[in-house]
Protein backbone atom coordinates (compact mmCIF):
# COMPACT_ATOMS: atom_id res chain seq x y z
CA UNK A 1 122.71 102.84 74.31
CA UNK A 2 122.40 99.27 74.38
CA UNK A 3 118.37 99.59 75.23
CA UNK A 4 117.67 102.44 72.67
CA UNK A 5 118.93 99.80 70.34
CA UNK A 6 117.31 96.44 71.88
CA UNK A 7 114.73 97.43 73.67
CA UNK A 8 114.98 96.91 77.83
CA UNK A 9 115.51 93.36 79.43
CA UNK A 10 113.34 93.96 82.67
CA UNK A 11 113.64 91.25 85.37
CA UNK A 12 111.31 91.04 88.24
CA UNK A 13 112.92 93.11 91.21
CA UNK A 14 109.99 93.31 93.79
CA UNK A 15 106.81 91.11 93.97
CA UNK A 16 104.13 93.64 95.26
CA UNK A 17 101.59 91.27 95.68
CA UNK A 18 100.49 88.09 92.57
CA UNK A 19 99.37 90.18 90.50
CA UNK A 20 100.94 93.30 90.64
CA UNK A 21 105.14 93.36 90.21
CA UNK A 22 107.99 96.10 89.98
CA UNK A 23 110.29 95.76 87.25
CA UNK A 24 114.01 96.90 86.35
CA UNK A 25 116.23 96.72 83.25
CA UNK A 26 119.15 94.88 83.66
CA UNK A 27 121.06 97.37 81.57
CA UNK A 28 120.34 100.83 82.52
CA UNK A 29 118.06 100.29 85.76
CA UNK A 30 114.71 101.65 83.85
CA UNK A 31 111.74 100.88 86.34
CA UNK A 32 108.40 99.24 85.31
CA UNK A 33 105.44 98.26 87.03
CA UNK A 34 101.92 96.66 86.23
CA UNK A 35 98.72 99.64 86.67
CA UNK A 36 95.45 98.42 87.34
CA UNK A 37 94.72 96.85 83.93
CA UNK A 38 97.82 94.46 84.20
CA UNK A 39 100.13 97.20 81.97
CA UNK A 40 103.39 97.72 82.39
CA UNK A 41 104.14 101.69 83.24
CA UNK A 42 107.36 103.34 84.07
CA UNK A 43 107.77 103.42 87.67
CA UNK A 44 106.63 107.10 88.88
CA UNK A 45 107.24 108.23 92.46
CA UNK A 46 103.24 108.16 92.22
CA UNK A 47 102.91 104.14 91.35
CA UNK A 48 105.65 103.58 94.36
CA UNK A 49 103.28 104.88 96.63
CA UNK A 50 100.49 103.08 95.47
CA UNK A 51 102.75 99.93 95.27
CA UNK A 52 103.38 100.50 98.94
CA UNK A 53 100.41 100.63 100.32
CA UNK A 54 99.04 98.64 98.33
CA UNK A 55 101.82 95.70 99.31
CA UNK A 56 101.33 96.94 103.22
CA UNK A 57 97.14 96.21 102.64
CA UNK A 58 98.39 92.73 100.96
CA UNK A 59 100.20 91.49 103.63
CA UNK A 60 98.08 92.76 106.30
CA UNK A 61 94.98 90.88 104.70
CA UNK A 62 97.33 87.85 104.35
CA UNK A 63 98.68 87.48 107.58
CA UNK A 64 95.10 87.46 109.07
CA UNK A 65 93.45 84.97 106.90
CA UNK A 66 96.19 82.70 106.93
CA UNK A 67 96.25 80.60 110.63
CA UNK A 68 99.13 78.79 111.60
CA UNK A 69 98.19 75.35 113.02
CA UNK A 70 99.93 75.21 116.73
CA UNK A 71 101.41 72.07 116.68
CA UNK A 72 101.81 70.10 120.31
CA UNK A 73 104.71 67.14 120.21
């Protein structure tokens, strides 16, 4: 009732990647996430797919470009 009213209050629940985000309400747990053009669409069993791989392609890429210096002491 309370969102019907007011509208949702969506926080940030899961960082897919910088650019791309999955969002809840903090009243009645109504998903969100950004599409391609940076919109926020209700989270479909479709755009949690994409949101996975897409997250499992991110980090992937990620962990190879970034080196860790070995440090001797």
């Amino acid at each position: 009732m309370y969102c019907s009213i007011f509208g949702h209050e969506l926080l940030v629940s899961k960082d897919v990647t910088h650019h791309v985000k999955e969002y809840k309400c903090k009243h009645c747990d109504f998903q969100m996430t950004t599409n391609g053009k940076g919109k926020l669409t209700p989270l479909t069993p479709k755009y949690k797919e994409i949101n996975s791989v897409l997250e499992s392609v991110y980090n992937k890429r990620r962990g190879k470009k970034k080196s860790d210096p070995i440090l001797d002491y």
